[in-house]
N, C-alpha and C. Protein backbone atom coordinates (compact mmCIF):
# COMPACT_ATOMS: atom_id res chain seq x y z
N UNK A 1 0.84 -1.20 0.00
CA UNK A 1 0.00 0.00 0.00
C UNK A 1 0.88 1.25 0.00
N UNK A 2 0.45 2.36 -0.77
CA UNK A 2 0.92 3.40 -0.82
C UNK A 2 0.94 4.20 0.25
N UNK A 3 2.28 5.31 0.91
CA UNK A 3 2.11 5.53 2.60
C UNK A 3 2.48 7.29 1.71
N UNK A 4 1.47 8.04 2.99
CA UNK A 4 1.72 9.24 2.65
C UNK A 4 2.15 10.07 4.04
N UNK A 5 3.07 10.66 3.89
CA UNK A 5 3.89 10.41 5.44
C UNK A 5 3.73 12.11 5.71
N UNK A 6 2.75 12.44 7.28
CA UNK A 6 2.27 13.86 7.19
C UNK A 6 3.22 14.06 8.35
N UNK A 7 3.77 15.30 8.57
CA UNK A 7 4.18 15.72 9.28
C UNK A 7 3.95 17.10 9.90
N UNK A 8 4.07 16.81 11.40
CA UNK A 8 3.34 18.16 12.25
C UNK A 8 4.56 19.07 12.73
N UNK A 9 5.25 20.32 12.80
CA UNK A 9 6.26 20.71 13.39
C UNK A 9 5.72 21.91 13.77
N UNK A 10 5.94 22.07 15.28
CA UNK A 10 5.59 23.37 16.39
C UNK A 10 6.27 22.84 17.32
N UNK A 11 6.63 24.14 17.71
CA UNK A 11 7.71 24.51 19.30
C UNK A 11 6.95 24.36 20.15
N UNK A 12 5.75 23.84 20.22
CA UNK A 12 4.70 23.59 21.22
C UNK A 12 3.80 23.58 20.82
N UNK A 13 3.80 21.76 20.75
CA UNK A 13 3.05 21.15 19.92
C UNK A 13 1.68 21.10 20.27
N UNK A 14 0.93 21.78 19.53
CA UNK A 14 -1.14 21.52 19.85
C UNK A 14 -1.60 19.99 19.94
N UNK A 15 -1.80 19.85 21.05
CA UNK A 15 -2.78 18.55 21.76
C UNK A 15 -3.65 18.30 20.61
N UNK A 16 -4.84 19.10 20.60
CA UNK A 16 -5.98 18.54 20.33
C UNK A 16 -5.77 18.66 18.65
N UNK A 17 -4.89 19.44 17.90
CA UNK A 17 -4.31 18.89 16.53
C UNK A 17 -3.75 18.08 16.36
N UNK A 18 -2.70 17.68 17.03
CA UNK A 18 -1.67 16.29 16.87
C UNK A 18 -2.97 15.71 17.34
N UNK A 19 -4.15 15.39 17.96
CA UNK A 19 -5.23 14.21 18.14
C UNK A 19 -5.74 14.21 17.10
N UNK A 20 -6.16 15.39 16.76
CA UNK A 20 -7.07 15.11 15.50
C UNK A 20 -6.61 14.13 14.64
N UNK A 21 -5.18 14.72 14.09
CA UNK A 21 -4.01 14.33 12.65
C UNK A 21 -4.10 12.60 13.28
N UNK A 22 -3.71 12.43 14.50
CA UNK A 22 -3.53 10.79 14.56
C UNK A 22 -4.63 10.00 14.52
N UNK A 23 -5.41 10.48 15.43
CA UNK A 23 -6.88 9.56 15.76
C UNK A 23 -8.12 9.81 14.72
N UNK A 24 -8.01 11.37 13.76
CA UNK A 24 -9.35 11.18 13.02
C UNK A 24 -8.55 10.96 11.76
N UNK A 25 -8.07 11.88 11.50
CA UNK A 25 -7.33 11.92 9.99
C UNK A 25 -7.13 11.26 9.30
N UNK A 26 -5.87 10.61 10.18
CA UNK A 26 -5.07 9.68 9.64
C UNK A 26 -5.28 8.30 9.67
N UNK A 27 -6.46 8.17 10.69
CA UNK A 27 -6.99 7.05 11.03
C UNK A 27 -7.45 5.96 9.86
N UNK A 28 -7.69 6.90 8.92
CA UNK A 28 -8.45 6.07 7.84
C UNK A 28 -7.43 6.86 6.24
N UNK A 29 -7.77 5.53 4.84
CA UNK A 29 -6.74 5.99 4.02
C UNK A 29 -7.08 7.12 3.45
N UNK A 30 -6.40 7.68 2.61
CA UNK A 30 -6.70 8.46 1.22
C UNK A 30 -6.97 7.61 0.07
N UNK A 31 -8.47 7.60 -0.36
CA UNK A 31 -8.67 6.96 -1.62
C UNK A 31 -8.35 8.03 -2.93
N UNK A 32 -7.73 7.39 -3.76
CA UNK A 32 -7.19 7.79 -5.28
C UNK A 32 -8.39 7.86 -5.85
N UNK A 33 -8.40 8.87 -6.65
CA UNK A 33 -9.97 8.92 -7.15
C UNK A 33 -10.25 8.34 -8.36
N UNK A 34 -9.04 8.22 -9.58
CA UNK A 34 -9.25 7.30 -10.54
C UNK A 34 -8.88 5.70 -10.39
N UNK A 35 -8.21 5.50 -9.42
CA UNK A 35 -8.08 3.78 -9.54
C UNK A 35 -8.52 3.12 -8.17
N UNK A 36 -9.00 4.19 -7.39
CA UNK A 36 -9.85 3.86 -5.88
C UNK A 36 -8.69 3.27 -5.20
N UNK A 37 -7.05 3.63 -5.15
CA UNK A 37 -6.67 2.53 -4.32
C UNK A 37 -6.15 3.60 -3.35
N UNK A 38 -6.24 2.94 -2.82
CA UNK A 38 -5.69 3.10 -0.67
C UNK A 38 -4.88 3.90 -0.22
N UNK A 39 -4.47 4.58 0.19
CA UNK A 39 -3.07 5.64 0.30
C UNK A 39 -3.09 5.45 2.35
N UNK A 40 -2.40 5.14 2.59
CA UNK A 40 -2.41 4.97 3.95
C UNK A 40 -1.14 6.07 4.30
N UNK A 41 -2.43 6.61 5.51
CA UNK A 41 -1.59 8.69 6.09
C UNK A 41 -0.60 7.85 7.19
N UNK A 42 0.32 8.59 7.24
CA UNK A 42 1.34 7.93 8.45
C UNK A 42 1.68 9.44 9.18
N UNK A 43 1.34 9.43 10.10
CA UNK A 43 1.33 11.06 11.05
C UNK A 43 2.67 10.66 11.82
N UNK A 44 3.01 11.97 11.64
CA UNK A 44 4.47 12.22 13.06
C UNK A 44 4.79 13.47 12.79
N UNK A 45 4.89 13.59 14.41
CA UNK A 45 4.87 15.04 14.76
C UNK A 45 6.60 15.37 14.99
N UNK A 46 7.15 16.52 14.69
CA UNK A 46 8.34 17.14 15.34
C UNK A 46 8.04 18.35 16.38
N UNK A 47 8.85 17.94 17.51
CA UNK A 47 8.74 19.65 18.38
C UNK A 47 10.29 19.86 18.00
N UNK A 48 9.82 21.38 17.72
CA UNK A 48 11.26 22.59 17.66
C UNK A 48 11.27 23.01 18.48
N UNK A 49 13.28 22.61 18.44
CA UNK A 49 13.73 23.08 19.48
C UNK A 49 14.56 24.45 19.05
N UNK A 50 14.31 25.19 19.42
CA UNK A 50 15.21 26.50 19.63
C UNK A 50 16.59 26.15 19.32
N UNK A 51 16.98 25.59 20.05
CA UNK A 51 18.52 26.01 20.51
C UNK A 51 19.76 24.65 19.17
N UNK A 52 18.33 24.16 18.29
CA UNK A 52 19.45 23.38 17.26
C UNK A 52 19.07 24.18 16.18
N UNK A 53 18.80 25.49 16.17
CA UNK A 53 18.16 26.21 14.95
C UNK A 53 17.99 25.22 13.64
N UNK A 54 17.77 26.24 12.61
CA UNK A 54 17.20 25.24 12.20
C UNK A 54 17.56 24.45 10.88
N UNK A 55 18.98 24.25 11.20
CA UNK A 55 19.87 23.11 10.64
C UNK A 55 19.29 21.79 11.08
N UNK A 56 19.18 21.74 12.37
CA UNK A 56 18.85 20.38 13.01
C UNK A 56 17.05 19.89 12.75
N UNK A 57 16.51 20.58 12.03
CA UNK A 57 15.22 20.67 11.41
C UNK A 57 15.57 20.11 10.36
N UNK A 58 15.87 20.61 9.47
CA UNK A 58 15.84 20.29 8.23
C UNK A 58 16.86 19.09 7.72
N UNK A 59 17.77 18.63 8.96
CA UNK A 59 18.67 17.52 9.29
C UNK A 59 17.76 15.94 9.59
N UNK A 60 17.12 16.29 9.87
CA UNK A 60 15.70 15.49 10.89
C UNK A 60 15.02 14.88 9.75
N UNK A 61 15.39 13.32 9.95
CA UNK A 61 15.24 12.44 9.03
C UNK A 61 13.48 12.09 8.78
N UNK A 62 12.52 12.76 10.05
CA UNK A 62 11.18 12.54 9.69
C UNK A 62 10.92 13.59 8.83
N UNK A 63 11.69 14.80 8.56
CA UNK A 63 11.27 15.65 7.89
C UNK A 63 11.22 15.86 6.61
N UNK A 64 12.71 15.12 6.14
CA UNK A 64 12.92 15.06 5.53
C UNK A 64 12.56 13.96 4.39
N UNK A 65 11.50 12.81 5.37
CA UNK A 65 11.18 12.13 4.23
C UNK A 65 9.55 12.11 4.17
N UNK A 66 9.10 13.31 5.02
CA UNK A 66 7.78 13.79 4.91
C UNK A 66 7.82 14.07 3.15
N UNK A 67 6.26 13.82 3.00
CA UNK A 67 5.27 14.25 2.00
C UNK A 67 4.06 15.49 1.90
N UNK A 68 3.90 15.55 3.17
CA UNK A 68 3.12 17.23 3.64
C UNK A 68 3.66 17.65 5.12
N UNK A 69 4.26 18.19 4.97
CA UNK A 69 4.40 19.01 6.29
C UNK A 69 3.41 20.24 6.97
N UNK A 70 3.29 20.25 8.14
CA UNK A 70 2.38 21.59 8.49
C UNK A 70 3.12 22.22 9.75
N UNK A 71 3.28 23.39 9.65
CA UNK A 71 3.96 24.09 10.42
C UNK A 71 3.34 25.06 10.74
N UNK A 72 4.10 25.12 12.02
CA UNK A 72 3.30 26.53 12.83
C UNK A 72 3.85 27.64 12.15
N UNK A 73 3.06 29.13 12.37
CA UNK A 73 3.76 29.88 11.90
C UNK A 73 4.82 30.88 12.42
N UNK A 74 4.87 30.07 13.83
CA UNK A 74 5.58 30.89 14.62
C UNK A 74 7.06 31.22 14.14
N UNK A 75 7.58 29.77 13.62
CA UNK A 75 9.01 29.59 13.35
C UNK A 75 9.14 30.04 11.97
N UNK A 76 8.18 30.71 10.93
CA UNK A 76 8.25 31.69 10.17
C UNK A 76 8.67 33.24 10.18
N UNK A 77 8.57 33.49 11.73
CA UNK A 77 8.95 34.80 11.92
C UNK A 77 10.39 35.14 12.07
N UNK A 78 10.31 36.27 11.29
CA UNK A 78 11.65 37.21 11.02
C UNK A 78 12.74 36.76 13.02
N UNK A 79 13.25 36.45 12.53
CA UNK A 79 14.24 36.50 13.73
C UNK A 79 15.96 37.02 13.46
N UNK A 80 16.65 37.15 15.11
CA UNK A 80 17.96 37.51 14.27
C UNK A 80 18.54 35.44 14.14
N UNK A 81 19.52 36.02 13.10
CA UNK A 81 20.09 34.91 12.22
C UNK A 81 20.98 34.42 13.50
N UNK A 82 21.54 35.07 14.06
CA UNK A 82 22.38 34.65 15.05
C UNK A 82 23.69 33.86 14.62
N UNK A 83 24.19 33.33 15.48
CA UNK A 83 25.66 31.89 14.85
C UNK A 83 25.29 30.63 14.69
N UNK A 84 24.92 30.99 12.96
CA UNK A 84 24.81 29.98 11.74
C UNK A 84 23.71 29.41 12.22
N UNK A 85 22.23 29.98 12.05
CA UNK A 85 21.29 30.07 12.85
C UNK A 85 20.14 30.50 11.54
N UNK A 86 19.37 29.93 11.16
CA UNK A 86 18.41 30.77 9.87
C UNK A 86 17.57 31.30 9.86
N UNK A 87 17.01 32.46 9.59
CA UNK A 87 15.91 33.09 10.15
C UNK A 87 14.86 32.43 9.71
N UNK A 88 13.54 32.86 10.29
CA UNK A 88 12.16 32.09 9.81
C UNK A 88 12.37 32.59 8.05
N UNK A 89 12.12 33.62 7.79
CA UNK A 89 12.02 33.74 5.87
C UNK A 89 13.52 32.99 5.24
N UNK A 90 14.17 33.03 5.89
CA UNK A 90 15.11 32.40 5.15
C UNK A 90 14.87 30.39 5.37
N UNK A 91 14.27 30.26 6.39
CA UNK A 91 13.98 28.52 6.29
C UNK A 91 13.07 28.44 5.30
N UNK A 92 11.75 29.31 5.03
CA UNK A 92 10.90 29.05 3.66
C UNK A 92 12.03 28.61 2.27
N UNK A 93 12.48 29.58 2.31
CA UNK A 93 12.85 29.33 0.78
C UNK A 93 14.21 28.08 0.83
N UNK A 94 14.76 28.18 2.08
CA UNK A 94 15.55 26.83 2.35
C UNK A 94 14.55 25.49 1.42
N UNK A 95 13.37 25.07 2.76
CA UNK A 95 12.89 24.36 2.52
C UNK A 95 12.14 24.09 0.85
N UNK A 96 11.92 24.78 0.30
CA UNK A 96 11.90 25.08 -1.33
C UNK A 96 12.63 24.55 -2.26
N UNK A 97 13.86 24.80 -1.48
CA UNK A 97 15.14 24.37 -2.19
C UNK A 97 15.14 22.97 -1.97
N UNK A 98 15.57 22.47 -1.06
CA UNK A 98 15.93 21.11 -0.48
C UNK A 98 14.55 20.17 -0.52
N UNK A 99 13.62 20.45 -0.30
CA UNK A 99 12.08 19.11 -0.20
C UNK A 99 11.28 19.54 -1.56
N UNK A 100 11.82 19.98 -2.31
CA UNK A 100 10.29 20.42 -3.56
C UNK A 100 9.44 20.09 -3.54
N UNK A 101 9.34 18.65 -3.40
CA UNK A 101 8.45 17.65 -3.80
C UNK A 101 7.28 17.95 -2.70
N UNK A 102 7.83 18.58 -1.41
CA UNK A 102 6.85 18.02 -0.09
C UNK A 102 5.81 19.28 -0.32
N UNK A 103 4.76 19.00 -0.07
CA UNK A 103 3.43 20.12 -0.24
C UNK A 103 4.18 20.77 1.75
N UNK A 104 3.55 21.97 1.85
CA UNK A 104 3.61 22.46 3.20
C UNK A 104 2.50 23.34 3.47
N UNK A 105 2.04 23.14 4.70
CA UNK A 105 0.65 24.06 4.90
C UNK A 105 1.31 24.93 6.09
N UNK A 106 0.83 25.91 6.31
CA UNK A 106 1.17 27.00 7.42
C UNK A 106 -0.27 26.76 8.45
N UNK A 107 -0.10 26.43 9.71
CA UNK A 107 -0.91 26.53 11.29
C UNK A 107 -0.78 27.76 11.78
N UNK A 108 -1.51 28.60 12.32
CA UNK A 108 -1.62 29.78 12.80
C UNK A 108 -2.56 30.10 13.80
N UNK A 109 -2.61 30.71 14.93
CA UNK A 109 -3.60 30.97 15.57
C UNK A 109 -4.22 32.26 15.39
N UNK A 110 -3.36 33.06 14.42
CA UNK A 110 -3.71 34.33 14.23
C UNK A 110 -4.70 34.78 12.79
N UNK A 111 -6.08 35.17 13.34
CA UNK A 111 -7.35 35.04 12.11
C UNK A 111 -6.36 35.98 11.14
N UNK A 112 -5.81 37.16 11.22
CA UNK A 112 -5.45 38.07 10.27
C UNK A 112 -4.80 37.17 9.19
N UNK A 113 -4.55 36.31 9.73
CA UNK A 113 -3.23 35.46 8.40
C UNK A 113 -4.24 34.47 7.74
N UNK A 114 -4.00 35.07 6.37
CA UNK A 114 -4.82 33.99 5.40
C UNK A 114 -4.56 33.98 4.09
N UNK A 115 -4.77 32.85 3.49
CA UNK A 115 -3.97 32.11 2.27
C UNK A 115 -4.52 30.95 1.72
N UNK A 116 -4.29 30.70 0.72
CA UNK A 116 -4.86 28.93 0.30
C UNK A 116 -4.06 27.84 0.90
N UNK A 117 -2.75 28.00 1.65
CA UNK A 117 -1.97 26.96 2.59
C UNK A 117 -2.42 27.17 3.46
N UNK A 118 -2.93 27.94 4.18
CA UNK A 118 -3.33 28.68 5.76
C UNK A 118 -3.96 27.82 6.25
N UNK A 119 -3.95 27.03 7.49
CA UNK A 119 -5.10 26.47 8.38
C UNK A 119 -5.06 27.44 9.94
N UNK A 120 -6.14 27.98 10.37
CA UNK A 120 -6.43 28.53 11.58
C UNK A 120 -6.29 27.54 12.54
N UNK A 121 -5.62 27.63 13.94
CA UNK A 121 -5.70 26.62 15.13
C UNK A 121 -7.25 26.53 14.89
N UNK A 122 -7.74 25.27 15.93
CA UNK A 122 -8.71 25.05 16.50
C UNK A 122 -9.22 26.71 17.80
N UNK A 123 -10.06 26.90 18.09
CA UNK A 123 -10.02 27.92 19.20
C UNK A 123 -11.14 28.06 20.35
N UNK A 124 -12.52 27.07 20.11
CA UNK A 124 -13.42 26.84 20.63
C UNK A 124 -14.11 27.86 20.57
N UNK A 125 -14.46 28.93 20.07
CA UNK A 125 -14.91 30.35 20.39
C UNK A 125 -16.27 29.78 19.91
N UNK A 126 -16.58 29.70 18.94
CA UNK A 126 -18.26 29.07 18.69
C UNK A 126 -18.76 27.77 18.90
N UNK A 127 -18.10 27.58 19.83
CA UNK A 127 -18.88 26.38 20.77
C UNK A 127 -19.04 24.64 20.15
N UNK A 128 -18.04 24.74 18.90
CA UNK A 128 -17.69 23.75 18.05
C UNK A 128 -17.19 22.58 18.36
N UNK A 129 -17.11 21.45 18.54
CA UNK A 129 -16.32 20.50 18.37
C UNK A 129 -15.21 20.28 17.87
N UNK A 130 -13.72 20.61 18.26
CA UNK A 130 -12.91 20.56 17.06
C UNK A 130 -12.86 19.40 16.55
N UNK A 131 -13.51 18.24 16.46
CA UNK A 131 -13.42 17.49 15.10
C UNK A 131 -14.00 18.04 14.48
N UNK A 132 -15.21 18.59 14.90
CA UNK A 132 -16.00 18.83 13.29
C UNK A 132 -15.40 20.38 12.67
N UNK A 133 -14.59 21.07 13.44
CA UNK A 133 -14.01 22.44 12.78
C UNK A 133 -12.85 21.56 11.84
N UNK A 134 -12.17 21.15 12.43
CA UNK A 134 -10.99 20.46 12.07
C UNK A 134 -11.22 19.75 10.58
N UNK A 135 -12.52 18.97 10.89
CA UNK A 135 -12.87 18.06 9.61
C UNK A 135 -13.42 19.36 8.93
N UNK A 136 -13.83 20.06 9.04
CA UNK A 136 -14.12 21.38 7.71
C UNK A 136 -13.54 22.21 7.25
N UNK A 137 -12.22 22.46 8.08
CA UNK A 137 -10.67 23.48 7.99
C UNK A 137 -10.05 23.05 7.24
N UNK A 138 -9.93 21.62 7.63
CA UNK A 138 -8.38 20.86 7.44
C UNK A 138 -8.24 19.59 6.37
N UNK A 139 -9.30 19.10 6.58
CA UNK A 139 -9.30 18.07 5.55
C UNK A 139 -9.20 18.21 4.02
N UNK A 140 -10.16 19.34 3.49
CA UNK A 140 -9.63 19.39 2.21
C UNK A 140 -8.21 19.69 1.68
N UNK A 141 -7.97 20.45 2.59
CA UNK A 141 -6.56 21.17 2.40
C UNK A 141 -5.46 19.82 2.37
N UNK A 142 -5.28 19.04 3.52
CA UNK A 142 -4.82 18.09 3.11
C UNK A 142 -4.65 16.71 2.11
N UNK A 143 -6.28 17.15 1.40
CA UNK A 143 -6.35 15.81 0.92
C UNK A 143 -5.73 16.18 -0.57
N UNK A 144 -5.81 17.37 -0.61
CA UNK A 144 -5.77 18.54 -1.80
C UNK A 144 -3.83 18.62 -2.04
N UNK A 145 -3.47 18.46 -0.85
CA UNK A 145 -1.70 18.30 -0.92
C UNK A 145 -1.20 16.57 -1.16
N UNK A 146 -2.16 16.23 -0.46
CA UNK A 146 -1.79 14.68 -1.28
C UNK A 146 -1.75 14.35 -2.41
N UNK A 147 -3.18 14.66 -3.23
CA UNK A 147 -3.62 14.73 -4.38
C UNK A 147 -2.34 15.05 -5.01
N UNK A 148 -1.61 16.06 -4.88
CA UNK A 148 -0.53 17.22 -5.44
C UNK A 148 0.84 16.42 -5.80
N UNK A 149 1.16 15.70 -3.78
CA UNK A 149 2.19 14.51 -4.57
C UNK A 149 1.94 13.55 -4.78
N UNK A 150 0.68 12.96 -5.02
CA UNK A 150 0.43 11.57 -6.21
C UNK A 150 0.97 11.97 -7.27
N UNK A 151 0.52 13.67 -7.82
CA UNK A 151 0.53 13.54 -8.96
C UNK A 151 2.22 13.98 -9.36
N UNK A 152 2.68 14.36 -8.53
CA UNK A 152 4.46 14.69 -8.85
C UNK A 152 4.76 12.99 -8.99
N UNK A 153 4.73 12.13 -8.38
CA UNK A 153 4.94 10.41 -8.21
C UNK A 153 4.39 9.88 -9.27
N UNK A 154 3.61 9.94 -10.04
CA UNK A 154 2.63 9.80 -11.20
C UNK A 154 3.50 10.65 -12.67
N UNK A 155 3.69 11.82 -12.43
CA UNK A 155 5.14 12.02 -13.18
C UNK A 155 6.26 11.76 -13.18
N UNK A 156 6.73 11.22 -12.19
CA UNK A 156 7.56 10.93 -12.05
C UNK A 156 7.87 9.30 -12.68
N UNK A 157 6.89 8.50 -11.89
CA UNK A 157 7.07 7.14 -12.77
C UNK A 157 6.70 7.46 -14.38
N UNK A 158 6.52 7.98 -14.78
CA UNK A 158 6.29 8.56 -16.30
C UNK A 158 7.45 9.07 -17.17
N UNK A 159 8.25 9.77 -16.44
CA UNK A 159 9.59 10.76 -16.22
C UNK A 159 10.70 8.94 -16.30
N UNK A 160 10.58 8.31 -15.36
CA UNK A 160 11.55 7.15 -15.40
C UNK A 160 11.27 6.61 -16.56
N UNK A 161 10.00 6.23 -17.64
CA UNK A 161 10.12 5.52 -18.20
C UNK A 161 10.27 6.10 -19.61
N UNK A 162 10.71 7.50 -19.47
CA UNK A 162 10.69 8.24 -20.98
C UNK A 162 12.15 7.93 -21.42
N UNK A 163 11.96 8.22 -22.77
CA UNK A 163 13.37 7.61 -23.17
C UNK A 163 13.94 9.47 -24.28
N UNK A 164 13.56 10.18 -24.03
CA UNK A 164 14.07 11.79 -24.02
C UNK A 164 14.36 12.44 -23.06
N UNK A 165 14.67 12.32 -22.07
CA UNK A 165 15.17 12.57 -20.79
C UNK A 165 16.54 12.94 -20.63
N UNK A 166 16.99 13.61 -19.31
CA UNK A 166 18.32 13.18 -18.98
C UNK A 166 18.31 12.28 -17.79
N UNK A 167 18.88 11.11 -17.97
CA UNK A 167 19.04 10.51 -16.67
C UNK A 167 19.58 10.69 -15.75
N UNK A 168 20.46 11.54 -15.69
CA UNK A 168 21.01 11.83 -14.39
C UNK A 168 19.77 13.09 -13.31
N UNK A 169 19.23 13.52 -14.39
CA UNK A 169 18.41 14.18 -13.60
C UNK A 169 17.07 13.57 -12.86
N UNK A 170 16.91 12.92 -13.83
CA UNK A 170 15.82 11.86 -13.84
C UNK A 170 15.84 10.81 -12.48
N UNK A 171 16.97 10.26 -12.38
CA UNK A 171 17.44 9.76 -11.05
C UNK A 171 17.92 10.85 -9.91
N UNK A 172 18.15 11.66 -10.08
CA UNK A 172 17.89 12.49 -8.98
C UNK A 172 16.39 13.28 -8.16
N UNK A 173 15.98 13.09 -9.22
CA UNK A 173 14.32 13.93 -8.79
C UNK A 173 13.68 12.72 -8.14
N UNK A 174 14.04 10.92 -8.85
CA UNK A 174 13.23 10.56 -8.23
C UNK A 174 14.22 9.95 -6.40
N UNK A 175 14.59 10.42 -6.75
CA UNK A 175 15.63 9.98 -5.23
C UNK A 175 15.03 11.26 -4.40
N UNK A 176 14.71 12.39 -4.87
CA UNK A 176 14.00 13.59 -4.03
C UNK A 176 12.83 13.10 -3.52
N UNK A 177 11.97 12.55 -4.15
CA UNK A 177 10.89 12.24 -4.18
C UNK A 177 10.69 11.58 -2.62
N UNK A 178 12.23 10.15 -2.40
CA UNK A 178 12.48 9.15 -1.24
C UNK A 178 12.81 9.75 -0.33
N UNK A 179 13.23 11.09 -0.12
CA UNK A 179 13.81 11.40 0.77
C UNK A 179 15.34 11.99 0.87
N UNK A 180 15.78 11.93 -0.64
CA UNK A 180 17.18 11.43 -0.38
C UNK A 180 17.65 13.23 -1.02
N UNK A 181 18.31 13.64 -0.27
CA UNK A 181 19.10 15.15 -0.93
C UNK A 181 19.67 15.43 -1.83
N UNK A 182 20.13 14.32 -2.40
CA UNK A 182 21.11 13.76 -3.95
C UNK A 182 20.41 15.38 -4.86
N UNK A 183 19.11 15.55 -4.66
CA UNK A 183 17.93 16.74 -5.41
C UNK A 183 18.72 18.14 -5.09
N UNK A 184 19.75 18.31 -3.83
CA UNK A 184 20.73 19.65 -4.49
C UNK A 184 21.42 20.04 -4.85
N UNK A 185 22.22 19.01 -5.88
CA UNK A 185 22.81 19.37 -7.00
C UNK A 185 22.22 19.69 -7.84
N UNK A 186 21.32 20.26 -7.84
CA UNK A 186 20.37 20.29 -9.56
C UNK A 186 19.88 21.88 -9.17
N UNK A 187 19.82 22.85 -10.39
CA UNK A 187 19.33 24.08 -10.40
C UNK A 187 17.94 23.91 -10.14
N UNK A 188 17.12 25.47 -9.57
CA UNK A 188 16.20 25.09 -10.46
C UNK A 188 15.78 25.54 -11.97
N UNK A 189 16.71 25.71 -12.80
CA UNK A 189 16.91 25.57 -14.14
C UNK A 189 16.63 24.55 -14.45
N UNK A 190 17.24 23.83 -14.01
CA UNK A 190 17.71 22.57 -14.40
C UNK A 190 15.81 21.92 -14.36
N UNK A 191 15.75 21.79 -13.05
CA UNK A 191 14.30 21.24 -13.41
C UNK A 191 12.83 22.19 -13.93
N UNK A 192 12.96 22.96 -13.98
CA UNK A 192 12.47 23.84 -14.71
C UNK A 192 12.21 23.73 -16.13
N UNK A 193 13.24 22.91 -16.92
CA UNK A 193 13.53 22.76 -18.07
C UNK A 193 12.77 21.23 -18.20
N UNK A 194 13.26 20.38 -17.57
CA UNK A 194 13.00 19.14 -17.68
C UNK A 194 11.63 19.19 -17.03
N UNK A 195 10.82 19.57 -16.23
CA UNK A 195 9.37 19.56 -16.10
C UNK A 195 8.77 20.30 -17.50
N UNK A 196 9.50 21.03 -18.15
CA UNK A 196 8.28 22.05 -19.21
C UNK A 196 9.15 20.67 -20.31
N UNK A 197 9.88 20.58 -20.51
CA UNK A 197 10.32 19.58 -21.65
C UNK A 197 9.32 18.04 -21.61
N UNK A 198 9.77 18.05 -20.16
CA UNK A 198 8.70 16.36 -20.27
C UNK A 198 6.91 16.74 -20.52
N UNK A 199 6.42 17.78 -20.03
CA UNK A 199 4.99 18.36 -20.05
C UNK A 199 4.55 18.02 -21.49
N UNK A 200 5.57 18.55 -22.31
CA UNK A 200 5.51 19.05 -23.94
C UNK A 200 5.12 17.64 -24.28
N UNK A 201 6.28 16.70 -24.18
CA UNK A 201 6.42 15.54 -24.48
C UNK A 201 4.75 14.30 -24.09
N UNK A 202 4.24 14.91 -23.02
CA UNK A 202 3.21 14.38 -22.93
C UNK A 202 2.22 14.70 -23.15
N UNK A 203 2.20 16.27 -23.50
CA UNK A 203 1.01 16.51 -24.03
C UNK A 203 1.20 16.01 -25.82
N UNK A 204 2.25 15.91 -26.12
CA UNK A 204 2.58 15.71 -27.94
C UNK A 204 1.81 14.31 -27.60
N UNK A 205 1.92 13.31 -26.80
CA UNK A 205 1.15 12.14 -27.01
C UNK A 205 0.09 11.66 -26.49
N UNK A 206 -0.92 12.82 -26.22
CA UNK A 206 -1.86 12.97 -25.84
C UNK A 206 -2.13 12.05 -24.60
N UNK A 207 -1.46 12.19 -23.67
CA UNK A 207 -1.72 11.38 -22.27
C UNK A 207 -1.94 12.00 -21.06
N UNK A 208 -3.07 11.73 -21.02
CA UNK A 208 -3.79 12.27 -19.42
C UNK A 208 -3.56 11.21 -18.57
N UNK A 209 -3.80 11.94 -17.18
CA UNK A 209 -3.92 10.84 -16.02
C UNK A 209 -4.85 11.77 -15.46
N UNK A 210 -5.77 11.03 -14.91
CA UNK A 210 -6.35 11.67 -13.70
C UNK A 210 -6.52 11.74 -12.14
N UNK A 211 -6.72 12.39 -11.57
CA UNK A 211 -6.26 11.87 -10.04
C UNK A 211 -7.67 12.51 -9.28
């Protein structure tokens, strides 16, 4: 069965979200919508720690072989850089660089902040259940980032079996895909080129997939 590996990271980690993500969420699979098969969620949470900035984040082998990550937005904020230390805007575009592949949603408790990644904490103010806020916040959004890397994995096995390619790149994207960093040697030129090159190539032979 196919495993889609979610990951939670806050410096203080929310209870009743890490419950939700394990006990409702994830509890049950992601069905594929054209071939109905199974996608089984595998939840794990990281707490940040301060004091390994955030080298030791992005070092962090659950993170790194996450498929959606969701992060608070705390550790987004402007901070000083300190000794060899990265600020919150500078870990965005880190993480950009190094995980492409991984979808990421932003957690926030603050209503002003909003976006199509954005999920609001839970907050009880209208007397809600957070499962059922949670299941109306959160679920599409996630199922919507899965959807996203089926379909990078879906190009990708497509990408392995083309024979106009470069292979060296070709084996590197899909080693990104596993987890594996081998993905920063490569511009993003480099894949830039080879996503609009292979696109061409599949639209010239008229092949859809649907998801």
């Amino acid at each position: 069965m196919l495993e889609m590996r979610i990951i939670y990271i806050d410096d203080q980690i929310d209870g009743i979200l890490t419950k939700y993500l394990r006990d409702n969420y994830c509890a049950y699979p992601y069905i594929e919508n054209s071939s109905k098969q199974e996608v089984k969620k595998v939840y794990k949470e990281v707490e940040f720690k301060g004091e390994d900035g955030y080298e030791g984040l992005l070092l962090d082998a659950r993170v790194k072989s996450a498929n959606v990550i969701l992060v608070d937005n705390r550790l987004f904020e402007e901070r000083s850089a300190g000794s060899g230390k990265f600020s919150g805007k500078q870990f965005k575009v880190i993480l950009r660089k190094m995980l492409p592949f991984v979808e990421v949603l932003v957690i926030t408790q603050d209503r002003q902040t909003v976006g199509d990644n954005i999920i609001h904490k839970f907050s009880g103010r209208n007397g809600e259940s957070p499962e059922l806020y949670y299941k109306e916040h959160l679920n599409l959004i996630l199922d919507a980032s899965i959807k996203e890397v089926l379909e990078f994995q879906a190009l990708a096995d497509d990408l392995n079996r083309g024979i106009d390619v470069r292979r060296d790149l070709v084996e590197k994207i899909l080693q990104s895909l596993q987890g594996d960093d081998s993905y920063d040697a490569l511009t993003k030129a480099d894949i830039d080129a080879l996503i609009a090159s292979f696109k061409e190539l599949k639209d010239g032979c008229g092949y859809e997939r649907g998801l």
